[in-house]
C-alpha atoms as a PDB file:
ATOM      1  CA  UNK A   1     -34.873-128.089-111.849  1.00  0.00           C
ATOM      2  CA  UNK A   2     -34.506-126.112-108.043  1.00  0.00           C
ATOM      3  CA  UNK A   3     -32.455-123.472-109.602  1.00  0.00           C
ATOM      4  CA  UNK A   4     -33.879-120.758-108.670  1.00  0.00           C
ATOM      5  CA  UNK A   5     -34.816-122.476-105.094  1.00  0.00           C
ATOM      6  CA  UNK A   6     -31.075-123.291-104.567  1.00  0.00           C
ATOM      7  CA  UNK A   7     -30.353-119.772-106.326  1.00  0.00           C
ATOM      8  CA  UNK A   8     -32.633-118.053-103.545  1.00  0.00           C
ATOM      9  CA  UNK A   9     -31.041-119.692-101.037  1.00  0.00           C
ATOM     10  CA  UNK A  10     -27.762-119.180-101.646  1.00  0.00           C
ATOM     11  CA  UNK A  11     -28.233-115.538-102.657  1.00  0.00           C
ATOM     12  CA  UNK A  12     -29.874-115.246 -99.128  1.00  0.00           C
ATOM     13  CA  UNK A  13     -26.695-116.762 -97.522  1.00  0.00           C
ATOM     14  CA  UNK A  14     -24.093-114.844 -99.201  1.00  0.00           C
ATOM     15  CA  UNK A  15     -24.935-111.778-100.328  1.00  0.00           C
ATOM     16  CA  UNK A  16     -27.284-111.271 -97.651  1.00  0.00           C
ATOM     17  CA  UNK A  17     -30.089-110.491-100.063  1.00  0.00           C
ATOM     18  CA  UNK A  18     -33.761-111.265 -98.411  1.00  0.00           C
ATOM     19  CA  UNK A  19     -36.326-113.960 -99.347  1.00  0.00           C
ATOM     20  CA  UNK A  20     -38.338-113.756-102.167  1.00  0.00           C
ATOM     21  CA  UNK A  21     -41.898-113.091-101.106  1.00  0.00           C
ATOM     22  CA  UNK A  22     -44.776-115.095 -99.987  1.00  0.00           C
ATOM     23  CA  UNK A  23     -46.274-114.361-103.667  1.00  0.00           C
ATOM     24  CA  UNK A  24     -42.965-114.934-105.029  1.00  0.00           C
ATOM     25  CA  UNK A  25     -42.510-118.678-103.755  1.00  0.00           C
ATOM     26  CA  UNK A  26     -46.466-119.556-104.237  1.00  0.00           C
ATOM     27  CA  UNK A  27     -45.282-118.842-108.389  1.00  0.00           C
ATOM     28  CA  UNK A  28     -42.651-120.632-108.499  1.00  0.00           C
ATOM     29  CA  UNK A  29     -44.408-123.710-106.424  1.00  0.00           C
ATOM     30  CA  UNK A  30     -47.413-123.348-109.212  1.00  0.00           C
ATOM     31  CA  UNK A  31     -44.857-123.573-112.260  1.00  0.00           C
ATOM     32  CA  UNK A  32     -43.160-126.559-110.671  1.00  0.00           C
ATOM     33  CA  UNK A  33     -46.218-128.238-109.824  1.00  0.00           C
ATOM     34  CA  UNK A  34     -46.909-127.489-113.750  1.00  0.00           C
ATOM     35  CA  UNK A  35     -44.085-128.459-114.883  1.00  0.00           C
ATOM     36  CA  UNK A  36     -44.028-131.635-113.180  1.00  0.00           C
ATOM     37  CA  UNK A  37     -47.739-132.572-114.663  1.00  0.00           C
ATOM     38  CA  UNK A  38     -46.667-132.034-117.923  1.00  0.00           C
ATOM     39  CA  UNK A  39     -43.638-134.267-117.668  1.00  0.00           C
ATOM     40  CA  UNK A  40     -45.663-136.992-116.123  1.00  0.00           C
ATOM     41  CA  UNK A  41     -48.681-136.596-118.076  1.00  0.00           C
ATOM     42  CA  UNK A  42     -46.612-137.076-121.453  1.00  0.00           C
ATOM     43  CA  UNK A  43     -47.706-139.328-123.758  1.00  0.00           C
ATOM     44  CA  UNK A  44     -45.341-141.951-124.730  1.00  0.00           C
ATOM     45  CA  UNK A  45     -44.211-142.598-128.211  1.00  0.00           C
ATOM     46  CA  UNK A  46     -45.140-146.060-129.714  1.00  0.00           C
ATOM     47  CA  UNK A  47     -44.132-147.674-132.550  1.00  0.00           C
ATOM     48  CA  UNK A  48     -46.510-148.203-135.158  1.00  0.00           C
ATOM     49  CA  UNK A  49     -44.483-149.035-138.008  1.00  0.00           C
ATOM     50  CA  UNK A  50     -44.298-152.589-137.882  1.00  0.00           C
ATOM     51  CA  UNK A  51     -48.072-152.251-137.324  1.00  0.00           C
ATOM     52  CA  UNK A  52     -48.399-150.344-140.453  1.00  0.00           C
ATOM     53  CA  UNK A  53     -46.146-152.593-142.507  1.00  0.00           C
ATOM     54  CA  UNK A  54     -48.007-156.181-141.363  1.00  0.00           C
ATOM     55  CA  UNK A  55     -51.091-154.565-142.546  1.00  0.00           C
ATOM     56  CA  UNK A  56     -49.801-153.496-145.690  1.00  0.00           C
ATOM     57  CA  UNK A  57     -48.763-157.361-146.579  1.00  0.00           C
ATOM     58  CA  UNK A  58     -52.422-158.615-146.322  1.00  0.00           C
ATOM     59  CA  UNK A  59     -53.214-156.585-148.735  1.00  0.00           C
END
């Protein structure tokens, strides 16, 4: 999610906090990067029980 983007931001707006740092937004851009390779990269279920039970009949 940009939480903590959006959460920067407005913290910056109105409470006149500053930025997070250059090392600051380069960590959060690795974990989203990260996070979005392991939601694409996901394998997919499949089902494999009516795979399982046609091979059981020809038995």
């Amino acid at each position: 999610t940009l939480e903590p983007v959006i959460g920067s931001l407005i913290g910056y707006a109105v409470f006149d906090t500053s930025l997070p740092g250059r090392w600051t937004w380069f960590g959060g851009a690795v974990l989203m990067i990260g996070l979005l390779l392991i939601v694409t990269a996901a394998p997919t279920e499949t089902d494999t029980n009516n795979q399982t039970l046609e091979a059981s009949k020809d038995a």
